[in-house]
N, C-alpha and C. Protein backbone atom coordinates (compact mmCIF):
# COMPACT_ATOMS: atom_id res chain seq x y z
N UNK A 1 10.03 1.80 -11.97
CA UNK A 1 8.93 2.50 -11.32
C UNK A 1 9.45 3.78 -10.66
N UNK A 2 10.58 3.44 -10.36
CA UNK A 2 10.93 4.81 -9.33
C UNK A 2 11.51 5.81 -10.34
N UNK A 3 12.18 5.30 -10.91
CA UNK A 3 12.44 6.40 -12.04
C UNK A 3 11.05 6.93 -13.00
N UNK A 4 10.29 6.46 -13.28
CA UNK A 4 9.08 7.40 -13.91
C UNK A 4 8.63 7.94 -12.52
N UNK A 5 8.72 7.95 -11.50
CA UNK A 5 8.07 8.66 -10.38
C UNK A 5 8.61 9.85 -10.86
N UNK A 6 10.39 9.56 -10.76
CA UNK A 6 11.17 10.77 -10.53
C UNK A 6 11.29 11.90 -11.35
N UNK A 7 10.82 11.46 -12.81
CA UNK A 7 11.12 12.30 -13.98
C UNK A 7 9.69 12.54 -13.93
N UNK A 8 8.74 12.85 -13.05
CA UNK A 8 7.04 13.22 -13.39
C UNK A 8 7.21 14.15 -12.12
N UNK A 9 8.11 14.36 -10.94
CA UNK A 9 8.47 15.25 -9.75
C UNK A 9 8.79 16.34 -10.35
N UNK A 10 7.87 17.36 -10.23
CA UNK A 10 8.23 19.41 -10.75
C UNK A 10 9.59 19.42 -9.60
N UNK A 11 9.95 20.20 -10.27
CA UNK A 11 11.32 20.86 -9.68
C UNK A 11 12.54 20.56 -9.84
N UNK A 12 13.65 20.39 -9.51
CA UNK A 12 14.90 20.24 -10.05
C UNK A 12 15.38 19.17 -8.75
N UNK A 13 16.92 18.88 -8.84
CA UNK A 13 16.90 18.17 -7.32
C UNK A 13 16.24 18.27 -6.01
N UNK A 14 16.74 19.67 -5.72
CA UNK A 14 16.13 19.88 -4.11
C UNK A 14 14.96 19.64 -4.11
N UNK A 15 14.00 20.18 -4.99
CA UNK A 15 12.76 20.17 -4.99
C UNK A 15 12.00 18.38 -5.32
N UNK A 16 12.52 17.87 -5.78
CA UNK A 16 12.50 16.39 -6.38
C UNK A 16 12.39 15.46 -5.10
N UNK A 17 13.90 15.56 -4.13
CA UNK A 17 14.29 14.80 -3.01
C UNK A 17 13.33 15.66 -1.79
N UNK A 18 12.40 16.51 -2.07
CA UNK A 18 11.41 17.07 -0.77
C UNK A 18 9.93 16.30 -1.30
N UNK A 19 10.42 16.11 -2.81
CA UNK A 19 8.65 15.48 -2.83
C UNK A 19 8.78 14.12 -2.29
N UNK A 20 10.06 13.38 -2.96
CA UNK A 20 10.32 11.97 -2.50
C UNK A 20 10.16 11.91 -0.96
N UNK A 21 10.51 12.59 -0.03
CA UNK A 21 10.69 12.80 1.03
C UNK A 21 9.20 12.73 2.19
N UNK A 22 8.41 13.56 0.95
CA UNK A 22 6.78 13.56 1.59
C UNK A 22 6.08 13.13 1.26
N UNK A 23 6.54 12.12 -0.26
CA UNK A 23 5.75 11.27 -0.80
C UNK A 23 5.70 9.69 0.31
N UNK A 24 6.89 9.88 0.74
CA UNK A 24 7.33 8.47 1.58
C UNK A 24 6.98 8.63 2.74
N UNK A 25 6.84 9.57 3.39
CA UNK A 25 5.98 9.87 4.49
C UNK A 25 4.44 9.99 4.49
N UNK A 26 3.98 10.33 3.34
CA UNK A 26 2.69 10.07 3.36
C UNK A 26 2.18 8.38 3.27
N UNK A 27 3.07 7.89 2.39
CA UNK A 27 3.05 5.81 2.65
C UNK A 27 3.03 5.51 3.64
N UNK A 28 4.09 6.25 4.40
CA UNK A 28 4.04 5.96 5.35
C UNK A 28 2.89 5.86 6.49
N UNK A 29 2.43 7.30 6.43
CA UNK A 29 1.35 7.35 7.31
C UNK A 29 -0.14 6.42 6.69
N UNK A 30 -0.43 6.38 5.07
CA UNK A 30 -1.60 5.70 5.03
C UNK A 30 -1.62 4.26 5.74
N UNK A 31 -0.46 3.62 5.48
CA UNK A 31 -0.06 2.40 5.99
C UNK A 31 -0.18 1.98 7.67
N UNK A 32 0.25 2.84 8.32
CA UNK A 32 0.56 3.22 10.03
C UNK A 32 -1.18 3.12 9.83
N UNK A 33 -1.88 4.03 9.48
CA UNK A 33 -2.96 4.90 9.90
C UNK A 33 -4.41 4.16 9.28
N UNK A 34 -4.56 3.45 8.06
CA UNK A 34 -5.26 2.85 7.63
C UNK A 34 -5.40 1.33 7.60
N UNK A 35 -3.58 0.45 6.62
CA UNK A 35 -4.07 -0.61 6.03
C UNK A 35 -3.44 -1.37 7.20
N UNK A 36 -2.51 -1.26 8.10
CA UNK A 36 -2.45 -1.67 9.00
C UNK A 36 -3.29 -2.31 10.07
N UNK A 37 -4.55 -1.05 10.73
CA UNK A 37 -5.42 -1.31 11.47
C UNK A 37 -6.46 -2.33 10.87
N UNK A 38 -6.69 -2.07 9.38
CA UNK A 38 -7.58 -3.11 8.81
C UNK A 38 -6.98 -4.34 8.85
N UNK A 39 -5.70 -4.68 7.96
CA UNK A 39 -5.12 -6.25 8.43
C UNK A 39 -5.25 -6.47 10.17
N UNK A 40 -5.36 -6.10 10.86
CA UNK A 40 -5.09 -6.73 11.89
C UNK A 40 -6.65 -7.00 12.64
N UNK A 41 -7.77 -6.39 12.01
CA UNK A 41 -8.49 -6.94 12.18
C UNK A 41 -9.51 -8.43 11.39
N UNK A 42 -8.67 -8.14 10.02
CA UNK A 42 -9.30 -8.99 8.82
C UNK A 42 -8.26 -10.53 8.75
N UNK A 43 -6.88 -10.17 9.53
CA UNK A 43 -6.08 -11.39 9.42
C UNK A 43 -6.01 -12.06 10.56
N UNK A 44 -5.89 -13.44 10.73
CA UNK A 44 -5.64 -14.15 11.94
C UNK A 44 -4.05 -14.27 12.63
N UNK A 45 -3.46 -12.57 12.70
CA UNK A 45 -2.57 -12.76 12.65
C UNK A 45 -1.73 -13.15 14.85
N UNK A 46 -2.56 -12.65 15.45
CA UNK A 46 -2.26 -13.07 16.57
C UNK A 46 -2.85 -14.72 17.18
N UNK A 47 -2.89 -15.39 16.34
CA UNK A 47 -3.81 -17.09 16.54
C UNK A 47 -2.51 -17.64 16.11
N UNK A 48 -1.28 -17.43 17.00
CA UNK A 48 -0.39 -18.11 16.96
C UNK A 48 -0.31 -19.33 17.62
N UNK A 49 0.34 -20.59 16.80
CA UNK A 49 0.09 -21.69 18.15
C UNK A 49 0.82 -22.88 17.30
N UNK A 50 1.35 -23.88 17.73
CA UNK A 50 1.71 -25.69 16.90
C UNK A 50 0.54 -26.74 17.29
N UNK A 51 0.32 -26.99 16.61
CA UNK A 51 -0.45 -28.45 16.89
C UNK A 51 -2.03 -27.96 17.05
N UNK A 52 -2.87 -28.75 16.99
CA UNK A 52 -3.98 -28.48 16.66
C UNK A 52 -5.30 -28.23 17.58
């Protein structure tokens, strides 16, 4: 996967390792900024507890 990313990136190295760079920062942010806030309202993830 990461290699067809890499050979579909215009530019040569430098230019390659700046897209990788803002490609992973943009994951970054949809994740932080979107699917995050949704799991934590759609999962029971703070209903921590043992026994019933």
């Amino acid at each position: 996967m990461y290699g067809w990313i890499w050979q579909r990136l215009p530019g040569k190295l430098g230019g390659k390792a700046t897209w990788v760079v803002l490609l992973g920062i943009a994951m970054i942010a949809l994740l932080w900024f979107l699917v995050f806030p949704w799991a934590t309202i759609h999962l029971p993830i703070d209903q921590v507890g043992v026994g019933g």
